[in-house]
Structure formats: C-alpha cells, structure tokens
Protein backbone atom coordinates (compact mmCIF):
# COMPACT_ATOMS: atom_id res chain seq x y z
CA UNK A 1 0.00 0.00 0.00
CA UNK A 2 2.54 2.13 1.10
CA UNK A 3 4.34 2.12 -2.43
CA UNK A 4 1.24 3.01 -4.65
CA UNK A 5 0.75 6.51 -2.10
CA UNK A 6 4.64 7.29 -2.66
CA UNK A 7 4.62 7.10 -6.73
CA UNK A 8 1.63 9.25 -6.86
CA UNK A 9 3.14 12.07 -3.88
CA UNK A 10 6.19 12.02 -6.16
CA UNK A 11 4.27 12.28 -9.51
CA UNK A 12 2.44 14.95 -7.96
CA UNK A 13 5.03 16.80 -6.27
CA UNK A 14 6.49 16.81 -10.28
CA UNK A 15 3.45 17.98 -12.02
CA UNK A 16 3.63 21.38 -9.13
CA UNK A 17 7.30 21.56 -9.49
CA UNK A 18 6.95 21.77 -13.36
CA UNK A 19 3.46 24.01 -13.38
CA UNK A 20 4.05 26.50 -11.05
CA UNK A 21 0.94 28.77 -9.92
CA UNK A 22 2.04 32.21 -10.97
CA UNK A 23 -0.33 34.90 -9.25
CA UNK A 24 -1.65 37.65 -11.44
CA UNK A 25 0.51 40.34 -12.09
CA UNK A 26 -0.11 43.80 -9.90
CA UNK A 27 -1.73 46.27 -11.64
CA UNK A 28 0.90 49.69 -11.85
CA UNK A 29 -0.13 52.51 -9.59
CA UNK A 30 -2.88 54.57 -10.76
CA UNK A 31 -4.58 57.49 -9.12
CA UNK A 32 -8.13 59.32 -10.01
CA UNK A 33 -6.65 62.42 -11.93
CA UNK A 34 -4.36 59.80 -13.78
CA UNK A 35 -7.59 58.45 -15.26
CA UNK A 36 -9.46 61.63 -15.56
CA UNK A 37 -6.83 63.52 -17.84
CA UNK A 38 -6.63 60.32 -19.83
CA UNK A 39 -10.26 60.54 -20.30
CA UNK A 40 -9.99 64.10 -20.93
CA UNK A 41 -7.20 63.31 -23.53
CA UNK A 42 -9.47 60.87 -25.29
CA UNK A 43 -12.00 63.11 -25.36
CA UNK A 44 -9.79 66.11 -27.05
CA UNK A 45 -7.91 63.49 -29.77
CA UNK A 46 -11.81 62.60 -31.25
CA UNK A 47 -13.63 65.83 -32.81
CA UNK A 48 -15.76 63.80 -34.92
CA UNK A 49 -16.99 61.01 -36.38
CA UNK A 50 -18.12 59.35 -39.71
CA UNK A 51 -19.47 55.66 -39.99
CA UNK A 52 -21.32 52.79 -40.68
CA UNK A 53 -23.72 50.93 -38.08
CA UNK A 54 -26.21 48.93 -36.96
CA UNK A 55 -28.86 49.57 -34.36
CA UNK A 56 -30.89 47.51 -32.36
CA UNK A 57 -32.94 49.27 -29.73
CA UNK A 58 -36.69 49.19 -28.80
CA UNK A 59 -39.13 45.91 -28.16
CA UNK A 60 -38.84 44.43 -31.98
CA UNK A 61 -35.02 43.70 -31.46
CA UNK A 62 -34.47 44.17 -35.12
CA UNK A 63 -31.46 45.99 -36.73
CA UNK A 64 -31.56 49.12 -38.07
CA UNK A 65 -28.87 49.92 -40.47
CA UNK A 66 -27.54 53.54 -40.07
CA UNK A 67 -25.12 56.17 -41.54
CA UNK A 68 -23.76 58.33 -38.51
CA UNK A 69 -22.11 61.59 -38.24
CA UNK A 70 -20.83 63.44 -34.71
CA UNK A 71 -19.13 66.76 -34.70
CA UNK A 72 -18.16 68.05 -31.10
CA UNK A 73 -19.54 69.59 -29.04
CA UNK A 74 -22.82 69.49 -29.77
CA UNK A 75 -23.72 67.86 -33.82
CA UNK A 76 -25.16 64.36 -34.35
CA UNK A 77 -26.79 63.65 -37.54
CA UNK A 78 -28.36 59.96 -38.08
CA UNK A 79 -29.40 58.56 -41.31
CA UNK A 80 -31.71 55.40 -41.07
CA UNK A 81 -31.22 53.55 -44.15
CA UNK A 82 -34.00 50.60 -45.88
CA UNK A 83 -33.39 48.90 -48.94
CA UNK A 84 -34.61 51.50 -50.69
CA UNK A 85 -32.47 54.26 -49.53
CA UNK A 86 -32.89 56.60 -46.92
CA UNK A 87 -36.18 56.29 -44.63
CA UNK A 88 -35.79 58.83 -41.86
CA UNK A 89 -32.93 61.21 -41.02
CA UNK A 90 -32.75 62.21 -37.42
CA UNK A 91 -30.41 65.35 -36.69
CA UNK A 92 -29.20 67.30 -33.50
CA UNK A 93 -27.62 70.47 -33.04
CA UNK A 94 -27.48 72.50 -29.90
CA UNK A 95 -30.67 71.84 -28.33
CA UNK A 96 -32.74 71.46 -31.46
CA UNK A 97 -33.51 67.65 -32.66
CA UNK A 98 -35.25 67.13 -35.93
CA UNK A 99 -36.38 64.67 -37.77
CA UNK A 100 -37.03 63.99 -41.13
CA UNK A 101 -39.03 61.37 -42.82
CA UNK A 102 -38.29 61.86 -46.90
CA UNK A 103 -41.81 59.82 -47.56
CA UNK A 104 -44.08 62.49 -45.53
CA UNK A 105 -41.70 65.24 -47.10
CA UNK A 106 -42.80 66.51 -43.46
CA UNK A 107 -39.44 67.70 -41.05
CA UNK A 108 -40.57 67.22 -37.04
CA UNK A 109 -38.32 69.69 -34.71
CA UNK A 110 -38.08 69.99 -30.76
CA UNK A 111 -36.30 70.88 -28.11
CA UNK A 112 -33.53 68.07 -27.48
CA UNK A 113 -35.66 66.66 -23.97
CA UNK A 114 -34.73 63.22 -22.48
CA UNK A 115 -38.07 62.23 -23.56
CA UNK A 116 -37.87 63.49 -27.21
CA UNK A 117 -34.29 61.55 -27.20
CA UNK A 118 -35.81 58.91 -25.64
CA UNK A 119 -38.50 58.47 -28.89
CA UNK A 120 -35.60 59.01 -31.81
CA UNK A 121 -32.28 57.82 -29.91
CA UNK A 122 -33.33 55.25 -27.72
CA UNK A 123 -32.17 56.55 -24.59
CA UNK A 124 -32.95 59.85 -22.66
CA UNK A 125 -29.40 60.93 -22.71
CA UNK A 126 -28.56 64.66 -23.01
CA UNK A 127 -27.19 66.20 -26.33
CA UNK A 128 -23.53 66.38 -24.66
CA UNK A 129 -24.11 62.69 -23.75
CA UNK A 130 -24.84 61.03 -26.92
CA UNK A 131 -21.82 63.20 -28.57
CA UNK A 132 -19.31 61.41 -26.06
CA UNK A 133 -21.00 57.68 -26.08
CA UNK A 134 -20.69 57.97 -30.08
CA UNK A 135 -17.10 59.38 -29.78
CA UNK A 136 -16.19 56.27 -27.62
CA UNK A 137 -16.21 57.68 -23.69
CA UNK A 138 -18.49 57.96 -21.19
CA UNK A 139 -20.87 60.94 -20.87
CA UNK A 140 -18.48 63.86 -18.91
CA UNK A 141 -19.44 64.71 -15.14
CA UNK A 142 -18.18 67.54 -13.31
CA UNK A 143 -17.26 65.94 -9.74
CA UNK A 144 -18.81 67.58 -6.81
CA UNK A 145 -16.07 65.86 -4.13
CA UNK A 146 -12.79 64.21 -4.85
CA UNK A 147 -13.55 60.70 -6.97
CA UNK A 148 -12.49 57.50 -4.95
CA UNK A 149 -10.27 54.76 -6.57
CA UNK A 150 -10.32 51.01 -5.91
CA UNK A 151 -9.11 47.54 -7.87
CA UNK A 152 -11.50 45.12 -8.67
CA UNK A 153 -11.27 41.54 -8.59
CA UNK A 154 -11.57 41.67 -12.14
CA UNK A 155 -8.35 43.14 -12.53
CA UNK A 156 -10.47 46.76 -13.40
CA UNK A 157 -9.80 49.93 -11.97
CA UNK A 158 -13.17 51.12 -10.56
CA UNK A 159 -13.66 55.47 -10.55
CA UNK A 160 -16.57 56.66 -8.54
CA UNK A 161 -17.06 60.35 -9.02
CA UNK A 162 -19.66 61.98 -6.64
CA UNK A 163 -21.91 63.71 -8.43
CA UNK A 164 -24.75 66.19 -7.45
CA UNK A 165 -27.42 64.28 -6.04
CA UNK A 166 -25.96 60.69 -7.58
CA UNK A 167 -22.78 59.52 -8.82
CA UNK A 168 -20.94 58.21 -11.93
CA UNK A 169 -18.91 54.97 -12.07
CA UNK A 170 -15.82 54.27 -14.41
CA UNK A 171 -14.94 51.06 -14.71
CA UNK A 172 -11.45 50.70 -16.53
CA UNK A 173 -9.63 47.52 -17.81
CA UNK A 174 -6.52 47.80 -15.66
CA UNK A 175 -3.64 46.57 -18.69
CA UNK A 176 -4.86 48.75 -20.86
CA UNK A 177 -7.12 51.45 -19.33
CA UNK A 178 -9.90 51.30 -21.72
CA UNK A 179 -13.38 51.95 -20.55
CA UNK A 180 -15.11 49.14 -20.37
CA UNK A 181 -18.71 50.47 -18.83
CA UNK A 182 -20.23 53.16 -16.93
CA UNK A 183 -22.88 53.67 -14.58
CA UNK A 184 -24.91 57.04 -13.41
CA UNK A 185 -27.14 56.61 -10.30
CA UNK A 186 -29.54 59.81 -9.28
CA UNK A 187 -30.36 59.10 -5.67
CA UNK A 188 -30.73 55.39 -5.60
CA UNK A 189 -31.45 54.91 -8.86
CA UNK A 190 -29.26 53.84 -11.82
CA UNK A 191 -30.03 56.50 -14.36
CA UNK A 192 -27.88 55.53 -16.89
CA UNK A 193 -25.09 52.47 -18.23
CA UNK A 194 -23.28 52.47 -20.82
CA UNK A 195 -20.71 49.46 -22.12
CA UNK A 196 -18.22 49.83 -24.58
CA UNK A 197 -16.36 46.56 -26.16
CA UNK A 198 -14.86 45.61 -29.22
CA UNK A 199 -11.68 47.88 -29.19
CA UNK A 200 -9.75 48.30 -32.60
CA UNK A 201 -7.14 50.72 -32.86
CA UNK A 202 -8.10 52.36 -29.74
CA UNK A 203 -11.54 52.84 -30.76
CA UNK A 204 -14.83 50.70 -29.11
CA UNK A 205 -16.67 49.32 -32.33
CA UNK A 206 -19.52 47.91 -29.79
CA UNK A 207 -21.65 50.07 -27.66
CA UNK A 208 -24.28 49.23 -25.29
CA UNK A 209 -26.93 52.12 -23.41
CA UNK A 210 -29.57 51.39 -20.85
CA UNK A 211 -31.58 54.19 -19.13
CA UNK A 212 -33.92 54.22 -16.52
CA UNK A 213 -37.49 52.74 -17.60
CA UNK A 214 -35.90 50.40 -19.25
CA UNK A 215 -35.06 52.02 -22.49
CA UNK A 216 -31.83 50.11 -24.06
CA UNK A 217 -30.01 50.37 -27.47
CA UNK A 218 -27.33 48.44 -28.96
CA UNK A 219 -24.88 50.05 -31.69
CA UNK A 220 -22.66 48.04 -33.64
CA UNK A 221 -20.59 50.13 -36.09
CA UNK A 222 -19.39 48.32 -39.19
CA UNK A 223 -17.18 50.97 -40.35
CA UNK A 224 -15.95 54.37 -38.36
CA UNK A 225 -13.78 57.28 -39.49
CA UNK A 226 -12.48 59.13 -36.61
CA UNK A 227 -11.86 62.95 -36.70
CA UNK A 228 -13.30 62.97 -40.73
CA UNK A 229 -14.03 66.44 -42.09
CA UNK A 230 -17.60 66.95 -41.65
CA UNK A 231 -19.48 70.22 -42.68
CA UNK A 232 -21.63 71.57 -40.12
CA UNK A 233 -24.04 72.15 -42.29
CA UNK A 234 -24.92 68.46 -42.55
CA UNK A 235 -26.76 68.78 -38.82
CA UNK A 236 -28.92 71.52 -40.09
CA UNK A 237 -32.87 70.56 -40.54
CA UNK A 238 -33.64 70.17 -43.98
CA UNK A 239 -36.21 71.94 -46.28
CA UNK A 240 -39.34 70.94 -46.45
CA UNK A 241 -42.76 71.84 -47.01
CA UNK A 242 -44.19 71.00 -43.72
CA UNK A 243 -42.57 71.60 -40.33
CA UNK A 244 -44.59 70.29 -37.34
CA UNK A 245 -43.63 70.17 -33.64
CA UNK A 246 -41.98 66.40 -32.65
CA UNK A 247 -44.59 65.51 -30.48
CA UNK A 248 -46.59 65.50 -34.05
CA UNK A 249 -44.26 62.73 -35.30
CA UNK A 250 -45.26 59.25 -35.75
CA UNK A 251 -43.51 56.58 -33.79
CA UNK A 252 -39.73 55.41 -35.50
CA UNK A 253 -40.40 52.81 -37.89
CA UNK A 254 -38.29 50.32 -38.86
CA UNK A 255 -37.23 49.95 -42.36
C-alpha cells in the first residue's frame, strides 16, 4: 500500500514543481486624476466622427442599419437607411432635434428633452451625452467631491465620481485602461449604463446604453472614421414643405 501513495506524492510533487501557480501580475499605480486627464485626452484626440452601423434598440429587437455623423460639441446627424435608400434622417444640433421622414416630405423639430431623445435615440441621454457615447467615452461629469479609486477583482480599476445628487462609475480595464462600462445613479437609482467593447485601434466598435425605464439600445458600427471632415451644415434641418412640432411625429419605424 505504502508504495502506490509514494509514486503518486512524487508524480504529484512533479506535475507542481513543473506548473508553477504564478499569481496575477499587480496592476501599476494609478490614481483618479491619472484616469481623468486620460479621459480628458481621449475626449480632445476625437472631434468627430463618420461611420457605418447597426442599431438595435426598442421591443422588436431588429437591426436598423444607419449612416452616422458626430461633430463636437454638440452635432449628431443619423441617417436610417431601408433597402430603398434613406427612410428617416434624425439630426441634432445644440438643443434642437429634428427629424425627417423623406416619404411624408414633413421635417418634425423639438427641443432636445430626455423624452424626445428617448423616442428618436433610444435613450434619454442629453445632447452632450450622446456626442461622447458615439465618440467612444463615457458621458463627462463635473465631480462635486474628490472621486475615490479602488481595484476590482476583475483586474479593473473602478472610478466613482460623486456627483450632485448621484454619482458616476468608471470602470477601466486595468492593462490597458480602456473603458469598459459606466454607470450614473440619481439618488438610488441607476439612471444611466453604458458598455463599450470591441476595441480596434483604440476605438470601441460595440456600444451598449440602458436608461432608466428600461429604455436600451445596442450600436454596432461596421465601419468608423475618426476625426473625418464633416461640414456643419450636414446637422442643419432640412427643407421641407411642412414643419410640425416632434410631439406631431409618428412613432420610428423600422425599415
């Protein structure tokens, strides 16, 4: 009996001697304005935007394809596209949001509310907001106290800035310091996530936004030019022969 135990102790002692366990390696030191300016750097090296997508958002699941421009700080124009060429252009600049359905010949404009961006986006983000999520970073806070830093278990750095009356949570992949999601609470309340995933050349080709109420959209771009030259006056409403207030516009349909 006793010769059977010692082959396998020594067998096993040579299977650990020859596969160590190597613990993870420590993340380098990081503090909360190291992340913040790197944010803020990301933020200044993307101006604008040109792609390709796909969007899935609402109760039907199905994917709309899109043509997408973004022009800091405040420019987002959004071509829905159908087999049959364009089906509804949605536009923001400043706090105006239009939309335009070429088939009604009929251009719907608003103030840019949560709930108006809410009906055409998705999500009731801010203006600001859906500039940032499209340009690849979460939307930016102003911190009312100094942020707190910690290390997750998932080898993430983890920002909480305190914000007025809630706070916004950065969660960074700690190799590389990419953002992989956000979260906004107001009171108790998460207000708003975002995810971002799919990193190529620095850039997140996947992005994911849930709001409160359960609103959700899911953006998949297929092609992305950052920093193209865009005209500004691509984000301004086009002619037509009617213009009615939004809340006169017909639900979003889908090609």
């Amino acid at each position: 009996m006793r010769r059977p135990l010692l082959v396998a102790w020594v067998v096993g002692a040579l299977l650990v001697g020859g596969c160590r366990f190597h613990p993870p390696r420590p993340l380098p030191p990081m503090t909360a304005d190291q992340l913040l300016d790197g944010l803020a750097a990301r933020r200044a090296a993307i101006g604008s935007l040109r792609a390709r997508a796909r969007l899935r958002a609402g109760l039907s699941g199905l994917w709309v394809r899109e043509a997408i421009l973004v022009r800091r700080p405040d420019a987002v124009r959004i071509d829905v596209l159908s087999p049959f060429g364009l089906a509804l252009a949605i536009g923001m600049r400043g706090q105006l949001l239009w939309a335009y359905p070429p088939a009604r010949a009929t251009r719907y404009e608003g103030e840019a509310t949560p709930a108006n961006m809410t009906r055409f986006l998705g999500a009731p983000v801010a203006g600001a907001d859906v500039v940032d999520v499209l340009l690849g970073v979460p939307p930016e806070r102003r911190p009312v106290a100094p942020p707190a830093l910690s290390v997750t278990g998932e080898r993430e750095y983890r920002l909480t800035i305190p914000l007025a009356g809630g706070t916004q949570t950065i969660w960074f992949e700690g190799d590389t310091l990419v953002v992989r999601r956000a979260e906004e609470t107001s009171g108790d309340t998460v207000a708003l996530r975002v995810a971002f995933d799919d990193y190529q050349d620095g850039f997140p080709r996947a992005l994911d936004v849930a709001a409160v109420g359960g609103a959700a959209a899911h953006l998949t771009y297929d092609a992305v030019e950052p920093n193209a030259p865009v005209d500004p006056a691509l984000f301004a409403p086009p002619p037509a022969r009617r213009v009615l207030p939004l809340e006169a516009a017909p639900p979003p349909e889908t090609p």
